[in-house]
N, C-alpha and C. Protein backbone atom coordinates (compact mmCIF):
# COMPACT_ATOMS: atom_id res chain seq x y z
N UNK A 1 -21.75 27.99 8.65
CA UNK A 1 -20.48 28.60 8.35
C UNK A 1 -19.96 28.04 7.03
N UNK A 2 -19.33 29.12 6.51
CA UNK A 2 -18.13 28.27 5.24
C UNK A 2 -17.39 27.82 5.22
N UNK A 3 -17.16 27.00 4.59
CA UNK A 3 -15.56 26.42 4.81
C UNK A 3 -14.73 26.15 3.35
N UNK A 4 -13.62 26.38 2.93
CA UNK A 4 -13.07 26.78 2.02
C UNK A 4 -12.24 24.60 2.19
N UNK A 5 -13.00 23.86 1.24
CA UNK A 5 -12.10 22.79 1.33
C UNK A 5 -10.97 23.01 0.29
N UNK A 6 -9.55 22.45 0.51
CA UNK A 6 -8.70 22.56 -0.66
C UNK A 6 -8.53 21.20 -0.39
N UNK A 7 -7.97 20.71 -2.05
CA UNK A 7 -7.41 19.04 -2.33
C UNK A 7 -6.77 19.41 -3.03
N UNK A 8 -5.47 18.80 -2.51
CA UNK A 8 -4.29 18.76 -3.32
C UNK A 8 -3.97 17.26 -4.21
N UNK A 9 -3.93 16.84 -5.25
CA UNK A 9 -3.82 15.37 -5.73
C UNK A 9 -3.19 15.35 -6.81
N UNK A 10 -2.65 13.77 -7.12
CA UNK A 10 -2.01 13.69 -8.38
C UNK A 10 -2.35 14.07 -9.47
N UNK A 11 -1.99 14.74 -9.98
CA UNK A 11 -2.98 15.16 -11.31
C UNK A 11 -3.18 14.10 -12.43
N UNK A 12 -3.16 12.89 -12.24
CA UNK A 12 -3.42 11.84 -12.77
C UNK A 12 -4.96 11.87 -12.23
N UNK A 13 -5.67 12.15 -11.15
CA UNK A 13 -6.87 11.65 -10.59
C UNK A 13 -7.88 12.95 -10.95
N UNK A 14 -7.17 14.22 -11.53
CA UNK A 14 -8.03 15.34 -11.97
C UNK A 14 -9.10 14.81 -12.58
N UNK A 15 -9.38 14.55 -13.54
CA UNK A 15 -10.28 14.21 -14.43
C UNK A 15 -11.60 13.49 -13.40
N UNK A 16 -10.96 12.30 -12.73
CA UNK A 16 -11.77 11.79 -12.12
C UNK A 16 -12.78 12.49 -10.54
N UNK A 17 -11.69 13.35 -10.08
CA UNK A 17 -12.03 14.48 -9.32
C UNK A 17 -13.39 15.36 -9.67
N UNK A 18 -12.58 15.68 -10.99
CA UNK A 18 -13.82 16.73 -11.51
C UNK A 18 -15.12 16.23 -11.57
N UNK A 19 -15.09 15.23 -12.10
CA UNK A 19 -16.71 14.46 -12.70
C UNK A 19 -17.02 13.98 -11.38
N UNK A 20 -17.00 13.42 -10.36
CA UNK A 20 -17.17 13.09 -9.19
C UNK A 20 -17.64 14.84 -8.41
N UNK A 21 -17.03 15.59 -8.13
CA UNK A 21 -17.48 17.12 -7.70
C UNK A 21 -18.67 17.06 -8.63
N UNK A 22 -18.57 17.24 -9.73
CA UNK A 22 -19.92 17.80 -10.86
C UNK A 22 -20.95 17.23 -10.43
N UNK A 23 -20.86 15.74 -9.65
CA UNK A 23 -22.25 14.88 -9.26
C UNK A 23 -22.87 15.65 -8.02
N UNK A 24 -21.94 16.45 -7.18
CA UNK A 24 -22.53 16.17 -5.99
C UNK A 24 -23.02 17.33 -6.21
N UNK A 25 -24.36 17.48 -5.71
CA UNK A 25 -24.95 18.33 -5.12
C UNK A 25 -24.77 19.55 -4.47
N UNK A 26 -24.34 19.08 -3.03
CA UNK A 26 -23.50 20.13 -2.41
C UNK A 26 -22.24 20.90 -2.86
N UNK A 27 -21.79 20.82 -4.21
CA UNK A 27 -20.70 21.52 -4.51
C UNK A 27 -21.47 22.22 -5.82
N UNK A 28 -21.45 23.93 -5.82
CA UNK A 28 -21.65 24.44 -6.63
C UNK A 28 -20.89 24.62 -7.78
N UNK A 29 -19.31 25.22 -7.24
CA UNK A 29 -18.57 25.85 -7.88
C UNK A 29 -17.17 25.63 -7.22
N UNK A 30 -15.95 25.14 -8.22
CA UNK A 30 -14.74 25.36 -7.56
C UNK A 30 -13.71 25.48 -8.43
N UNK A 31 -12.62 26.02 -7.99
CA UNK A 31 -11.65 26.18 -8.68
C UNK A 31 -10.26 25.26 -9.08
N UNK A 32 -9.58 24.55 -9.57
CA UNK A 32 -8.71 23.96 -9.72
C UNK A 32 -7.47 24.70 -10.49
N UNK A 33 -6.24 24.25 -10.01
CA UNK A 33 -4.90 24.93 -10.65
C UNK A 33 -4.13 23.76 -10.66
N UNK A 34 -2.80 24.13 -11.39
CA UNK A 34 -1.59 23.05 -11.31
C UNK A 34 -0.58 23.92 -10.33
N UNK A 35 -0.12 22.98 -9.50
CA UNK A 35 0.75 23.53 -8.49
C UNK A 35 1.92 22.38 -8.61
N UNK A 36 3.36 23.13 -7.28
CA UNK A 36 4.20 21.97 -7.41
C UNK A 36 4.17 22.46 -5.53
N UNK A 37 4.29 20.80 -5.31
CA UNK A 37 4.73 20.28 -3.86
C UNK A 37 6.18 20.26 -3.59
N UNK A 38 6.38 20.54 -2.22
CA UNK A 38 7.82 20.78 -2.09
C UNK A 38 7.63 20.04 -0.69
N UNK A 39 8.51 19.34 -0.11
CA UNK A 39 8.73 18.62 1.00
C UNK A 39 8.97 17.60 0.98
N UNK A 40 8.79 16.35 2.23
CA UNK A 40 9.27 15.65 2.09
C UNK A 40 7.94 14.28 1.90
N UNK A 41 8.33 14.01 0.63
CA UNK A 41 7.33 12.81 -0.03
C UNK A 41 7.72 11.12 -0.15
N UNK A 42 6.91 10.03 -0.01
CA UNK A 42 6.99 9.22 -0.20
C UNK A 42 7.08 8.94 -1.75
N UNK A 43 7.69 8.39 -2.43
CA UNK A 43 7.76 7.95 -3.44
C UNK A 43 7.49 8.56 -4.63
N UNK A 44 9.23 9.48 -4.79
CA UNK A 44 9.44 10.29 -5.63
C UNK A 44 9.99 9.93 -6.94
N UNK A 45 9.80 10.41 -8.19
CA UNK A 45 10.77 10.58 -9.05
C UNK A 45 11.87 10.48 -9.00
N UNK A 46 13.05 10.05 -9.94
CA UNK A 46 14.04 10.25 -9.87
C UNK A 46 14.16 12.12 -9.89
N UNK A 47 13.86 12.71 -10.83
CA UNK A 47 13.32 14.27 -11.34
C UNK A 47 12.75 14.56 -10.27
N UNK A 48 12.12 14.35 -9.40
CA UNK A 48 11.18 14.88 -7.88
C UNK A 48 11.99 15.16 -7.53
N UNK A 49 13.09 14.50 -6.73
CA UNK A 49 14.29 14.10 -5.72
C UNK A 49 14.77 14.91 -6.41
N UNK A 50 15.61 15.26 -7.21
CA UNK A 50 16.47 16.16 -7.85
C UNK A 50 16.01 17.86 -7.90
N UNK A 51 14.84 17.90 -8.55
CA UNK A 51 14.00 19.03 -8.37
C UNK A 51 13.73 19.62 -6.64
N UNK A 52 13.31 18.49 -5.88
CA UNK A 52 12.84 18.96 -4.65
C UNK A 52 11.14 19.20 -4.93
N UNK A 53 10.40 18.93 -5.65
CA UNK A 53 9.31 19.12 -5.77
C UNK A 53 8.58 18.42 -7.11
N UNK A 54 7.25 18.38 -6.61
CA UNK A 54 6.04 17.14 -7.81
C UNK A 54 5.24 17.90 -8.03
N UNK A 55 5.00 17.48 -9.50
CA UNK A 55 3.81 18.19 -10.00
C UNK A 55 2.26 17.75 -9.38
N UNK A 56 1.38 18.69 -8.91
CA UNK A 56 -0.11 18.74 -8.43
C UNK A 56 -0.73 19.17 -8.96
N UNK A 57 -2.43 19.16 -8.31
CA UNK A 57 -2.95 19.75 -8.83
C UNK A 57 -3.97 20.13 -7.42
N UNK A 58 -4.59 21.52 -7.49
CA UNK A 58 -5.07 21.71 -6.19
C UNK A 58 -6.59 22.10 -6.29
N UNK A 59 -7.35 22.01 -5.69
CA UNK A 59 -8.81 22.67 -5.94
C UNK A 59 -9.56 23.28 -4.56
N UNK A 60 -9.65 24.26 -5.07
CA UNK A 60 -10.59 25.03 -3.83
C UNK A 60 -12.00 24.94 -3.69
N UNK A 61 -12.54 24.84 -2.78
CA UNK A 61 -14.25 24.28 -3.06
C UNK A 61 -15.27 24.85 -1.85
N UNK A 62 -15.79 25.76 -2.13
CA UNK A 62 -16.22 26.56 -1.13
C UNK A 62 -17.46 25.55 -0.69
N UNK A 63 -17.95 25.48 0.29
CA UNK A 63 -18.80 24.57 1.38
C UNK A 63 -19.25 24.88 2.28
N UNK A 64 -20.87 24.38 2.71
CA UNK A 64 -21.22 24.70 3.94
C UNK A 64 -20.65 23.58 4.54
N UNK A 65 -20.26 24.00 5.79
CA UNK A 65 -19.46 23.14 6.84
C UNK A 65 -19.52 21.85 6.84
N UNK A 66 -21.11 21.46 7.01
CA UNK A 66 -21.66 20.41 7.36
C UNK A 66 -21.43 19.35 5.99
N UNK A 67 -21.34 19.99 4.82
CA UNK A 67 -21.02 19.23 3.36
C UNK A 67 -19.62 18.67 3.24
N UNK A 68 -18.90 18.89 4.21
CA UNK A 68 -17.02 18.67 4.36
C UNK A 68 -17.44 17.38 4.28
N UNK A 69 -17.83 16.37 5.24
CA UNK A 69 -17.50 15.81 5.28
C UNK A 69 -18.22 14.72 4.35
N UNK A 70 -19.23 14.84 3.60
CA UNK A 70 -19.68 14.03 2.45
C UNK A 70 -18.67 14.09 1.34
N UNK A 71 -18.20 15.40 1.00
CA UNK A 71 -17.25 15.42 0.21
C UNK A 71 -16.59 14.32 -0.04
N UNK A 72 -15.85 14.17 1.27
CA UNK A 72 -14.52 13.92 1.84
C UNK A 72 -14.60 12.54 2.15
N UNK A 73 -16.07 12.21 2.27
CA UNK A 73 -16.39 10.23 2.56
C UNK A 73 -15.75 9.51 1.07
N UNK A 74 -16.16 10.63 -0.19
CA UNK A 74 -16.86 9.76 -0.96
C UNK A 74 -15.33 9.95 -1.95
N UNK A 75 -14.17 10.38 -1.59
CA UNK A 75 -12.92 10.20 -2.27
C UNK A 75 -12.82 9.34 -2.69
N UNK A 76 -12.05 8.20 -1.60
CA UNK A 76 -11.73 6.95 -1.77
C UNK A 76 -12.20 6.21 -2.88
N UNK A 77 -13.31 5.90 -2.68
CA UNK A 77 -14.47 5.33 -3.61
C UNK A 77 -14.75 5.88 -4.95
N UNK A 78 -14.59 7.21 -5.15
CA UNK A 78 -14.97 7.46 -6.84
C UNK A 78 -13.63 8.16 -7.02
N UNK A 79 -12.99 8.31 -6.72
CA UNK A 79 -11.44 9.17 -7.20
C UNK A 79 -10.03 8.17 -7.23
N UNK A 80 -10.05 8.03 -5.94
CA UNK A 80 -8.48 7.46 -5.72
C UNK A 80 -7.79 7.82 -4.57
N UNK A 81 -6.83 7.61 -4.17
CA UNK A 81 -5.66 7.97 -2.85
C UNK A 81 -4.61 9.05 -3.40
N UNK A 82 -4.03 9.56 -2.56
CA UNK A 82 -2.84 10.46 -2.82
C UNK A 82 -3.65 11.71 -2.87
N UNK A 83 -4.56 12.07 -1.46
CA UNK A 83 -5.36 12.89 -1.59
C UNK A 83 -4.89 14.00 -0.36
N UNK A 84 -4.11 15.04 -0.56
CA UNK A 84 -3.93 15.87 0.79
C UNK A 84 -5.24 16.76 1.07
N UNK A 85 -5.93 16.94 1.76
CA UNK A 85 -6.78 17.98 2.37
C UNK A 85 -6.79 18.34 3.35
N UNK A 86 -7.60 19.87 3.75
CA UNK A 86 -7.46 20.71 4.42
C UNK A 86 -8.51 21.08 4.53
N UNK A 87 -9.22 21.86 5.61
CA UNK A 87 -10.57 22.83 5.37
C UNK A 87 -9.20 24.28 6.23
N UNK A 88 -11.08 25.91 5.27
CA UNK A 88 -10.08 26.86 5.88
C UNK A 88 -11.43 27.39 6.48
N UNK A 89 -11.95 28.04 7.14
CA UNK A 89 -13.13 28.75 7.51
C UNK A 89 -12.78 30.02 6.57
N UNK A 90 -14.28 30.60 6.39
CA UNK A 90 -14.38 31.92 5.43
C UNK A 90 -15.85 32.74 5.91
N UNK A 91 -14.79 33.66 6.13
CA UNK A 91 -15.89 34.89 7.09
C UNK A 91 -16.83 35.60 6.22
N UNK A 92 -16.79 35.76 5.06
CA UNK A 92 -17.34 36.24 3.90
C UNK A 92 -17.62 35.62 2.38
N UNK A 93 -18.86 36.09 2.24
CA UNK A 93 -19.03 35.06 0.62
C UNK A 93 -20.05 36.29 0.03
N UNK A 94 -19.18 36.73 -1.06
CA UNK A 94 -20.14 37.51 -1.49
C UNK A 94 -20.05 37.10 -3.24
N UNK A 95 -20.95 38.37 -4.13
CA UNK A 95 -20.58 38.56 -5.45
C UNK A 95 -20.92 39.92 -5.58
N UNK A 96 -20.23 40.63 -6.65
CA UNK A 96 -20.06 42.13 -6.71
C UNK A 96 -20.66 41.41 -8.45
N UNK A 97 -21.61 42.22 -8.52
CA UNK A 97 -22.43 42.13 -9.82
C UNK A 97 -22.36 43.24 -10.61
């Protein structure tokens, strides 16, 4: 099955994110954006708190199931913390050529 991982992280750790994905194997292809978080966070900005929301950055990373969790070992260790994730299942994977 697929599984659609998303990571949401400081965008301070992008860079390091990326080159870490590029190594592995199991990740072909993914997408990254800048997003903003809204809720309730540990250790905000003065500008966070005021705003109600922090700047992110999010990446989608399509996966066979079983690859989640190598991904997901090897954060800590080559990236950093302040890592939200999620998996989504995905019923379809195609390309229209």
């Amino acid at each position: 099955m697929n599984v659609m991982l998303m990571l949401n992280i400081n965008p301070e750790l992008e860079e390091d994110l990326i080159d870490y994905l590029l190594q592995l194997d199991c990740v072909q292809s993914f997408t990254s954006y800048h997003v903003r978080s809204h809720g309730r966070f540990d250790k905000l900005t003065l500008a966070e708190q005021v705003s109600g929301r922090r700047k992110r950055c999010q990446l989608e990373i399509l996966l066979d199931e079983p690859d989640v969790t190598a991904v997901l070992t090897g954060l800590a260790a080559n990236v950093g913390r302040d890592i939200m994730y999620w998996e989504q299942p995905v019923r379809n994977v195609g390309k229209i050529a």
